[in-house]
N, C-alpha and C. Protein backbone atom coordinates (compact mmCIF):
# COMPACT_ATOMS: atom_id res chain seq x y z
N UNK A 1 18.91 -16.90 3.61
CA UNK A 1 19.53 -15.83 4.35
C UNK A 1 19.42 -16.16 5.83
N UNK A 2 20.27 -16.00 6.55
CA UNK A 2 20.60 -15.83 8.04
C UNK A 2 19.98 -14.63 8.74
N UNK A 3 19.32 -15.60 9.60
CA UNK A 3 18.85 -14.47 10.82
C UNK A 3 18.52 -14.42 12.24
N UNK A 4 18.66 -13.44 13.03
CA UNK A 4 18.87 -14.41 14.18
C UNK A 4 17.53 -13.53 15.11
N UNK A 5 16.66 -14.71 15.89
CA UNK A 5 15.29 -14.07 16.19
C UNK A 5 15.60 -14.75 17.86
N UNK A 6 15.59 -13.50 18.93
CA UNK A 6 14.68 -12.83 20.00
C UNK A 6 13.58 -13.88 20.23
N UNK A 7 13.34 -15.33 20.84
CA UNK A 7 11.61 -15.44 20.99
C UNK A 7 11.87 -15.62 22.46
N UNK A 8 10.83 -15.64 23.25
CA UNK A 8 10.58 -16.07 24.43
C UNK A 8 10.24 -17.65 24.86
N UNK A 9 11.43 -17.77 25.52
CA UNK A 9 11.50 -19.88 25.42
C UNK A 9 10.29 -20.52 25.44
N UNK A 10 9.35 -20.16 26.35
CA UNK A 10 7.82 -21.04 26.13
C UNK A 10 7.76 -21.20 24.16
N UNK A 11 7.61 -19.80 23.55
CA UNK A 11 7.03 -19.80 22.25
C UNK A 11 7.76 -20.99 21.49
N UNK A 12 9.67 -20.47 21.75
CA UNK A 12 10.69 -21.73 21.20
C UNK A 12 10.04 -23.26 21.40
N UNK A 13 10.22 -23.54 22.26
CA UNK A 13 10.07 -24.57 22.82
C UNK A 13 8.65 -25.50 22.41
N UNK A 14 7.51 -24.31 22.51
CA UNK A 14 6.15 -25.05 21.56
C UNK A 14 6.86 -25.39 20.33
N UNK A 15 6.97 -24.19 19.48
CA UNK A 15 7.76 -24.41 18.14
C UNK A 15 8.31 -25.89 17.91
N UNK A 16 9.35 -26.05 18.60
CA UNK A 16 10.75 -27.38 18.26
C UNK A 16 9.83 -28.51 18.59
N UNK A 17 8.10 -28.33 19.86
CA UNK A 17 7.29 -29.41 19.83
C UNK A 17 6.93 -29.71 18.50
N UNK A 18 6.47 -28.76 18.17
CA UNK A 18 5.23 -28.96 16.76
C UNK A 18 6.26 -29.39 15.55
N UNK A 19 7.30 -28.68 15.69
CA UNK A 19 7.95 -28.78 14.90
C UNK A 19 8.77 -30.69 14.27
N UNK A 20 8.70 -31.40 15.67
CA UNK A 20 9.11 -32.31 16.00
C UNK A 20 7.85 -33.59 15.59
N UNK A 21 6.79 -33.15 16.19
CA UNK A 21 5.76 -33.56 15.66
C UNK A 21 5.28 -33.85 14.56
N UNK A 22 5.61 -33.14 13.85
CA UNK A 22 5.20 -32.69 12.41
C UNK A 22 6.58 -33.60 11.16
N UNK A 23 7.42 -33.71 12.47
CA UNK A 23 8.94 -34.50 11.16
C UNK A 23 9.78 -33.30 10.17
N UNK A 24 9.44 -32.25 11.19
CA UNK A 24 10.14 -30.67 9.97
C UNK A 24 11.09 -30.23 11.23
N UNK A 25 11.30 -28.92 10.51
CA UNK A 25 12.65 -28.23 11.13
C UNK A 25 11.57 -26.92 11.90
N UNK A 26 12.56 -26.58 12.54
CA UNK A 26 12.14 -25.44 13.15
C UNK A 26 12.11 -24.40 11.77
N UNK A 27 12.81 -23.98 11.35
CA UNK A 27 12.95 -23.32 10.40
C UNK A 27 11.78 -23.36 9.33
N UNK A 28 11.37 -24.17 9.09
CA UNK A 28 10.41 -24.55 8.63
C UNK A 28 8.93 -23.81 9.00
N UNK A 29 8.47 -24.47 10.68
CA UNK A 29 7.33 -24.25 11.08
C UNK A 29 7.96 -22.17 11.30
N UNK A 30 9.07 -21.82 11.43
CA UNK A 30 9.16 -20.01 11.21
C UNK A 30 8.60 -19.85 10.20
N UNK A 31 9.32 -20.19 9.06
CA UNK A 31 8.72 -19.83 7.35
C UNK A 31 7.10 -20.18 7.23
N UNK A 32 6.85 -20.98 7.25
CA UNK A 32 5.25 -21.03 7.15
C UNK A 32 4.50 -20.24 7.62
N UNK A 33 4.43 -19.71 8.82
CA UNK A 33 3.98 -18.93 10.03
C UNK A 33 3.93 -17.69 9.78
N UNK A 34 5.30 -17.02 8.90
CA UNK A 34 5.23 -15.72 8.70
C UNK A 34 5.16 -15.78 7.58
N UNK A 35 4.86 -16.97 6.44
CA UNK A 35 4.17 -16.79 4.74
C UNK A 35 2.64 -16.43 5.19
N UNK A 36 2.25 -17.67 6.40
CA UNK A 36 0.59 -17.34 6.89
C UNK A 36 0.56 -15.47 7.26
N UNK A 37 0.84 -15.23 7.85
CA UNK A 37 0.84 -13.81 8.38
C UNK A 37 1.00 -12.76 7.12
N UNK A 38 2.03 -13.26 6.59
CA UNK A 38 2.10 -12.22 5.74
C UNK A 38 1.13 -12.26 4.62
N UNK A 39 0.41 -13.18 4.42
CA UNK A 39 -0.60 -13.36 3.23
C UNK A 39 -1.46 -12.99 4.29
N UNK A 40 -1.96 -12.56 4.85
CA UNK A 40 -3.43 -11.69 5.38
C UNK A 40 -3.27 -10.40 5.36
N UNK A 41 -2.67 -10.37 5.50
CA UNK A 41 -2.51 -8.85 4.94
C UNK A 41 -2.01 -8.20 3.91
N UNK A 42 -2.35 -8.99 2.78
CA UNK A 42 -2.40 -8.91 1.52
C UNK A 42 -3.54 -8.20 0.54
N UNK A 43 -4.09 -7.69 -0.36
CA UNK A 43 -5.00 -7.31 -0.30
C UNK A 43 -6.51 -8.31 -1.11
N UNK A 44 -7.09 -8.60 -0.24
CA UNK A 44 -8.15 -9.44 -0.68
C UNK A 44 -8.44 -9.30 -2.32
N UNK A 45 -8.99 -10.45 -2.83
CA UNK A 45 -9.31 -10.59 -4.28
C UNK A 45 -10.85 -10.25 -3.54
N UNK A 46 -11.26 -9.02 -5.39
CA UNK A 46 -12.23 -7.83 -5.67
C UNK A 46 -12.93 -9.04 -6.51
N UNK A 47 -14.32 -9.68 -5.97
CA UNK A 47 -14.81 -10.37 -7.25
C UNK A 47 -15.57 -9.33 -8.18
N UNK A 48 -15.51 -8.06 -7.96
CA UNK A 48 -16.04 -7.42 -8.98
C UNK A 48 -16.08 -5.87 -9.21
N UNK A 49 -14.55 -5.68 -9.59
CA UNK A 49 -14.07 -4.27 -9.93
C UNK A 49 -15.19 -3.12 -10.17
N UNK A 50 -15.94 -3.45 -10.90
CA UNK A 50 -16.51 -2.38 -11.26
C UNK A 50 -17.48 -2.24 -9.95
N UNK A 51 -18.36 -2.57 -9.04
CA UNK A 51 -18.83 -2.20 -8.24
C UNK A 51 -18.27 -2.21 -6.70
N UNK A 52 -17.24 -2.90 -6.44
CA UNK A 52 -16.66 -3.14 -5.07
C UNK A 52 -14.84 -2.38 -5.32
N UNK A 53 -14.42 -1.84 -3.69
CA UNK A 53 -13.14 -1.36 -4.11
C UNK A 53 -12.79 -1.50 -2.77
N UNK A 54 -11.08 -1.71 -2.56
CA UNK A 54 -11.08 -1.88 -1.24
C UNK A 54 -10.74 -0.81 -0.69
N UNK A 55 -11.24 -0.62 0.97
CA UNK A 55 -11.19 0.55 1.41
C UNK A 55 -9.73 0.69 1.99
N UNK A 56 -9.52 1.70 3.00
CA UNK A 56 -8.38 1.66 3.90
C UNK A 56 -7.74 0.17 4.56
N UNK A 57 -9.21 -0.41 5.40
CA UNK A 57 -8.46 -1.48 6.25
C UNK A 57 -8.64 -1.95 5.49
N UNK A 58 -8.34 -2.40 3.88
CA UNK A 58 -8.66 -3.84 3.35
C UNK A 58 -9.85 -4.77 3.39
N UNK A 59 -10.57 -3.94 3.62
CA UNK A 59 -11.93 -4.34 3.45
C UNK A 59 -12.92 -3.85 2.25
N UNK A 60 -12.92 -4.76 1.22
CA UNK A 60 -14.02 -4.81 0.51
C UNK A 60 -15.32 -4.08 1.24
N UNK A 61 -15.43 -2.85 -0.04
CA UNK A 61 -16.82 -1.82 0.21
C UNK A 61 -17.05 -1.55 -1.01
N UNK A 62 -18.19 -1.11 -1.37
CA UNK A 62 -19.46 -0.84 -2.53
C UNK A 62 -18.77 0.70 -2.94
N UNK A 63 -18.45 0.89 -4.34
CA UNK A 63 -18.35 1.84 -4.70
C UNK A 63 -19.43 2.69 -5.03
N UNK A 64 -19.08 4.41 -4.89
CA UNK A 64 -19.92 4.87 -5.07
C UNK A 64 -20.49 5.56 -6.01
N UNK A 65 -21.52 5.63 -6.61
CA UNK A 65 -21.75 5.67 -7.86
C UNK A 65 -22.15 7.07 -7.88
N UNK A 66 -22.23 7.71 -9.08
CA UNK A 66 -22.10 9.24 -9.35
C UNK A 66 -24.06 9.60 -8.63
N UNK A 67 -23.86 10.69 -8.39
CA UNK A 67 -25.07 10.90 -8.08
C UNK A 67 -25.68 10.19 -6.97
N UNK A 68 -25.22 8.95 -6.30
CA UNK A 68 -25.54 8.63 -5.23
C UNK A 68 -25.79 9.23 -4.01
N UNK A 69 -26.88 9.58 -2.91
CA UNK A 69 -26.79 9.93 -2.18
C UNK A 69 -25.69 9.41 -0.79
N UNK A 70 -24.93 10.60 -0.09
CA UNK A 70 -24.69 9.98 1.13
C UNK A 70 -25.08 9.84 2.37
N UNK A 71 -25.75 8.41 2.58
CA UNK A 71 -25.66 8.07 3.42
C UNK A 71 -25.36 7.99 4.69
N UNK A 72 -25.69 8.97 5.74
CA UNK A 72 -25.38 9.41 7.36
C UNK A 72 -26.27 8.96 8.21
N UNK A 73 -25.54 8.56 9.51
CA UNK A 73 -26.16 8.04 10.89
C UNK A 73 -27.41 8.86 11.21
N UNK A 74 -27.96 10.29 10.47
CA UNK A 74 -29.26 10.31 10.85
C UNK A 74 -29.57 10.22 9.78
N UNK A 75 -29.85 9.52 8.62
CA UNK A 75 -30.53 8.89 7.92
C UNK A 75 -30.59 7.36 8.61
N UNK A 76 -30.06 6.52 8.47
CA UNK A 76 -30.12 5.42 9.45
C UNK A 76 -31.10 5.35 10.10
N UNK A 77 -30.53 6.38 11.28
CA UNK A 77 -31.68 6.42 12.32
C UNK A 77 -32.82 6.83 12.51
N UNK A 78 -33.30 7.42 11.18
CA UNK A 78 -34.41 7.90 10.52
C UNK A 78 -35.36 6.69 10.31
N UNK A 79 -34.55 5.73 9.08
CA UNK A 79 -35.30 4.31 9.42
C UNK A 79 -35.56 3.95 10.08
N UNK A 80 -34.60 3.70 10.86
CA UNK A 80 -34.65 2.58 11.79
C UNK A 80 -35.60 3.01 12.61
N UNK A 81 -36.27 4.18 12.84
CA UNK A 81 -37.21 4.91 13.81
C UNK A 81 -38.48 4.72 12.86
N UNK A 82 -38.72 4.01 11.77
CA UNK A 82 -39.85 4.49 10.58
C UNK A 82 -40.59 5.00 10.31
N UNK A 83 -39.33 5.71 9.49
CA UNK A 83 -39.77 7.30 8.82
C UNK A 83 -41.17 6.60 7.74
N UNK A 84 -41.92 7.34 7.37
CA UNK A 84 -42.75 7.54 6.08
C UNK A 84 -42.36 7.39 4.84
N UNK A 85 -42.32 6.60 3.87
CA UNK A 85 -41.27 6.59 2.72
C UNK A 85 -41.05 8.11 1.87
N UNK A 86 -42.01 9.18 1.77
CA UNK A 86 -41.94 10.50 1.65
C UNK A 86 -40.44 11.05 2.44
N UNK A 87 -40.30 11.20 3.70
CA UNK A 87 -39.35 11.36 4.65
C UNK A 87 -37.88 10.68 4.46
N UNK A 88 -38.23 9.48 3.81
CA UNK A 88 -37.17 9.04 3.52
C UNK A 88 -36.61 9.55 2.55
N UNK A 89 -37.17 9.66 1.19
CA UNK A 89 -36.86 10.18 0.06
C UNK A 89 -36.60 11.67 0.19
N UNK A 90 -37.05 12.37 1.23
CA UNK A 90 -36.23 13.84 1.64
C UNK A 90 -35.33 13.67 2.21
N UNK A 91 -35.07 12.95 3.01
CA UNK A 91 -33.68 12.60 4.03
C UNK A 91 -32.56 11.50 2.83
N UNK A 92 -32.77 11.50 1.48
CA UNK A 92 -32.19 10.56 0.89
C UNK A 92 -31.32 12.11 -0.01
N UNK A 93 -32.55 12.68 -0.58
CA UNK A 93 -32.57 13.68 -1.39
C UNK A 93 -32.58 15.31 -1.31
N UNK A 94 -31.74 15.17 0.10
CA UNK A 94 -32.15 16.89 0.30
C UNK A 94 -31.88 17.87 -0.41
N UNK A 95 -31.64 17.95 -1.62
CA UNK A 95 -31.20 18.79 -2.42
C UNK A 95 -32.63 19.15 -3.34
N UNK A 96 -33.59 18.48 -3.47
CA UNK A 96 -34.69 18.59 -4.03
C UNK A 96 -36.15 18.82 -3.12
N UNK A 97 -35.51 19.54 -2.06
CA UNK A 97 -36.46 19.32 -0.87
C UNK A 97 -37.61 21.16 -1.34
């Protein structure tokens, strides 16, 4: 298919270098460039469905499991300040407090 692309001559002009360099077409080093691009933002391979899922940005995160507590910036910073492991397990578990 035909199409006709807008670049700014510096970008052209690298292009028809590399392109020249390389023993290909311009057309060529386009297609590759936007197969590269467009495969990143694809959605990453899950090595393991049952515990990982991808989030919004496409980023691989830990699913969450039933009954799990959540996890908030003052729990964090609870550690990271070191809490008492008692303290922790209330700040993990406040429902049993």
């Amino acid at each position: 298919m035909k199409t006709t692309l807008d670049l700014p001559e510096d970008l052209l002009i690298e292009a028809k270098t590399v392109a020249a360099r390389r023993h290909t077409t311009l057309k060529a080093i386009v297609e590759s460039a936007l197969r590269r691009e467009l495969g990143a933002v694809s959605e990453p391979e899950n090595p393991d469905p049952e515990k990982f899922e991808v989030g919004p940005f496409g980023i691989l995160r830990l699913k969450k499991s039933p009954g799990s507590p959540l996890v908030t910036s003052e729990i964090i910073r609870a550690i990271q300040e070191g809490i008492d492991d008692a303290d922790a397990q209330r700040a993990l578990h406040p429902q049993t407090r």
